[in-house]
Protein backbone atom coordinates (compact mmCIF):
# COMPACT_ATOMS: atom_id res chain seq x y z
CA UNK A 1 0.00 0.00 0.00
CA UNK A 2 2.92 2.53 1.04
CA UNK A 3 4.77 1.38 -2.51
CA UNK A 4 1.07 2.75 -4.27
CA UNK A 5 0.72 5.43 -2.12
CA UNK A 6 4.60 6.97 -3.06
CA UNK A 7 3.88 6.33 -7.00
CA UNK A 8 0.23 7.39 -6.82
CA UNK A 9 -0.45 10.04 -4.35
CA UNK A 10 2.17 12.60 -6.58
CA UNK A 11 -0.69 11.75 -9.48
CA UNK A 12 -3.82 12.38 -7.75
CA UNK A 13 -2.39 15.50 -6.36
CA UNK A 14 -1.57 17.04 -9.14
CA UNK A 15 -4.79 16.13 -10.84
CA UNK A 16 -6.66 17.62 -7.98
CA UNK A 17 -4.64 20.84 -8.73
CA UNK A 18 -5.41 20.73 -12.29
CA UNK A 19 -9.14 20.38 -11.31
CA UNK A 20 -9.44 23.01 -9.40
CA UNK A 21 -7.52 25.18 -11.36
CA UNK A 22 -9.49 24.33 -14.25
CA UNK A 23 -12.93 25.07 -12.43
CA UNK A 24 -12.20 28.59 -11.52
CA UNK A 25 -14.39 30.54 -13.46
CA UNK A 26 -13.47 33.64 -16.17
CA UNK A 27 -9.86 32.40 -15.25
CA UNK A 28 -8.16 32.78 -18.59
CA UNK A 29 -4.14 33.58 -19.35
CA UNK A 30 -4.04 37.50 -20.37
CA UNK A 31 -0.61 37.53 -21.48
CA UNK A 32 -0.25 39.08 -24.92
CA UNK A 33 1.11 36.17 -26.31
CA UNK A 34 -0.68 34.28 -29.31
CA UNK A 35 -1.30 30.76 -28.07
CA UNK A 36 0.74 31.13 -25.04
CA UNK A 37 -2.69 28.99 -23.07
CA UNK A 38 -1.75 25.79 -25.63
CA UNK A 39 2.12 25.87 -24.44
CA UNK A 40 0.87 26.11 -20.67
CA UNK A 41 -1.73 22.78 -21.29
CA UNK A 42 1.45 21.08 -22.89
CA UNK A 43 4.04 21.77 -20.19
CA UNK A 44 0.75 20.94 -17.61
CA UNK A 45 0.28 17.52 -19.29
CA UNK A 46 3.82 16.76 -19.47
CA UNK A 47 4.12 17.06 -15.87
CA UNK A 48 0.85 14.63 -15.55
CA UNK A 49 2.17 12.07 -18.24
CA UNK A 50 5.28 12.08 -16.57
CA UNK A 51 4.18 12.03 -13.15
CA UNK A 52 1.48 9.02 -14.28
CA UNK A 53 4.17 7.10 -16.34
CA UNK A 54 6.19 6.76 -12.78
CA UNK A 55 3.10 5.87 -11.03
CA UNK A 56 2.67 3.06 -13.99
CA UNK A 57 6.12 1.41 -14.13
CA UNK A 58 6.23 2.01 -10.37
CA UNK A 59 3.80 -0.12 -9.43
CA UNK A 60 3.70 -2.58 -12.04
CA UNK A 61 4.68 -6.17 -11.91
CA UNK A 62 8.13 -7.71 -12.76
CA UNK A 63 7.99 -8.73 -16.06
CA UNK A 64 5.34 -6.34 -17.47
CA UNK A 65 5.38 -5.15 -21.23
CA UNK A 66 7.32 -1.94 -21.11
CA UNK A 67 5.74 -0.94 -24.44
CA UNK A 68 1.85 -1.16 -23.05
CA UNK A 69 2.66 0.25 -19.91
CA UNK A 70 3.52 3.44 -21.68
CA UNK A 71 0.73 3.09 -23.73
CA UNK A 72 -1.68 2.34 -20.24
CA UNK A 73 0.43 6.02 -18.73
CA UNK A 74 -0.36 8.16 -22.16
CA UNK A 75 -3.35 6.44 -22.40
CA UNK A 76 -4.92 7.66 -18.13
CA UNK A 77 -3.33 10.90 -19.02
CA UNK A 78 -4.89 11.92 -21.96
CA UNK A 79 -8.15 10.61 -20.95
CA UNK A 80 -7.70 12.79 -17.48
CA UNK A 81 -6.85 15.49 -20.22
CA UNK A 82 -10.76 14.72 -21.89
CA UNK A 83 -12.55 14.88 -18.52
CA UNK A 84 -11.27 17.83 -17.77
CA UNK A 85 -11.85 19.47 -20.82
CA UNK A 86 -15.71 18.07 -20.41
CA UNK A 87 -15.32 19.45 -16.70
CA UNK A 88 -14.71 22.98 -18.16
CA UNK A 89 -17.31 23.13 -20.29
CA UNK A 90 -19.69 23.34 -16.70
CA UNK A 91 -17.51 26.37 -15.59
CA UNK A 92 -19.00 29.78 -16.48
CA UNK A 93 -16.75 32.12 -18.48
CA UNK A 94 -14.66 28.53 -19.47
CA UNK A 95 -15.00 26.50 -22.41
CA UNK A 96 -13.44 23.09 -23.80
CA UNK A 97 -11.74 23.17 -26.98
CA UNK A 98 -10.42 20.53 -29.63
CA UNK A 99 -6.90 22.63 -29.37
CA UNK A 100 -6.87 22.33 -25.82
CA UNK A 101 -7.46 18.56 -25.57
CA UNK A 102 -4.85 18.03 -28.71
CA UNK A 103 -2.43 20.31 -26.41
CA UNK A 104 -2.99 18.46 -23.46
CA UNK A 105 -2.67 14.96 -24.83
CA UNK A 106 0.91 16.31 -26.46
CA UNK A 107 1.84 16.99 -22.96
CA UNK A 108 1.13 13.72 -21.66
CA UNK A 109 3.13 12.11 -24.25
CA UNK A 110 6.00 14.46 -23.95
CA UNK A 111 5.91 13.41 -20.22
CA UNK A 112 6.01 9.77 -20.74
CA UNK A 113 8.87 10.76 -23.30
CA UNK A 114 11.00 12.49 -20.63
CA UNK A 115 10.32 10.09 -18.34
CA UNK A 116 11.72 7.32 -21.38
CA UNK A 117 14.75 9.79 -21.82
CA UNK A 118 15.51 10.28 -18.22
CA UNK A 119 15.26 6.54 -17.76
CA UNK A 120 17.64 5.40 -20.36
CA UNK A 121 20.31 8.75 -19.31
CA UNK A 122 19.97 6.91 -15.76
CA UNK A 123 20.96 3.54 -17.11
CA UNK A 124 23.70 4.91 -19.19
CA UNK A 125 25.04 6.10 -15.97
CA UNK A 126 25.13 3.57 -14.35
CA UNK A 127 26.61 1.60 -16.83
CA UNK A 128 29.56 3.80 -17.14
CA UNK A 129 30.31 3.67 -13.40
């Protein structure tokens, strides 16, 4: 339970921050940057795919498919990414949008893909050592 807990916790706290965020309503970016909301759903996501792909191969079983359990990580984190966009379209002044969703579900496989990189930089380093 305490092995779940450290992998899982991180997840569900973060999603509870992007929930909340996400319901607050007429909150909108007002920097006068075209687009600037897409790059902050991508660098959000990529936190969440990240943070979900170490929940994943954390708590998986010896043996496991590497390949579907980064599927099963990109997979939770994108569809996170389509409930919330379905939560803001209850929020007054807030709206869900095709963009947004594509934006977030970039982020979430960016994160897995750091999480990939960092893995393999980690094993490199050990190898060397």
């Amino acid at each position: 339970m305490l092995n779940f807990l450290r992998f899982w916790f991180p997840v569900i706290l973060y999603s509870g921050i992007i929930f909340y965020v996400s319901g607050q309503p007429n909150a909108s970016i007002s920097w006068d940057i075209p687009n600037i909301d897409k790059v902050v759903h991508t660098i959000e996501y990529a936190i969440l795919g990240f943070l979900t792909t170490r929940a994943v191969f954390g708590t998986a079983r010896d043996g496991s498919d590497w390949r579907l359990l980064y599927i099963c990580a990109i997979f939770l984190a994108i569809l996170y990414g389509l409930s919330d966009e379905y939560h803001q379209s209850f929020v007054p002044g807030r709206n869900s949008s095709a963009a947004d969703f594509l934006a977030d579900s970039l982020g979430a496989m960016l994160g897995a893909w750091i999480y990939w990189v960092r893995g393999n930089l980690i094993k490199k380093n050990k190898l060397r050592s």
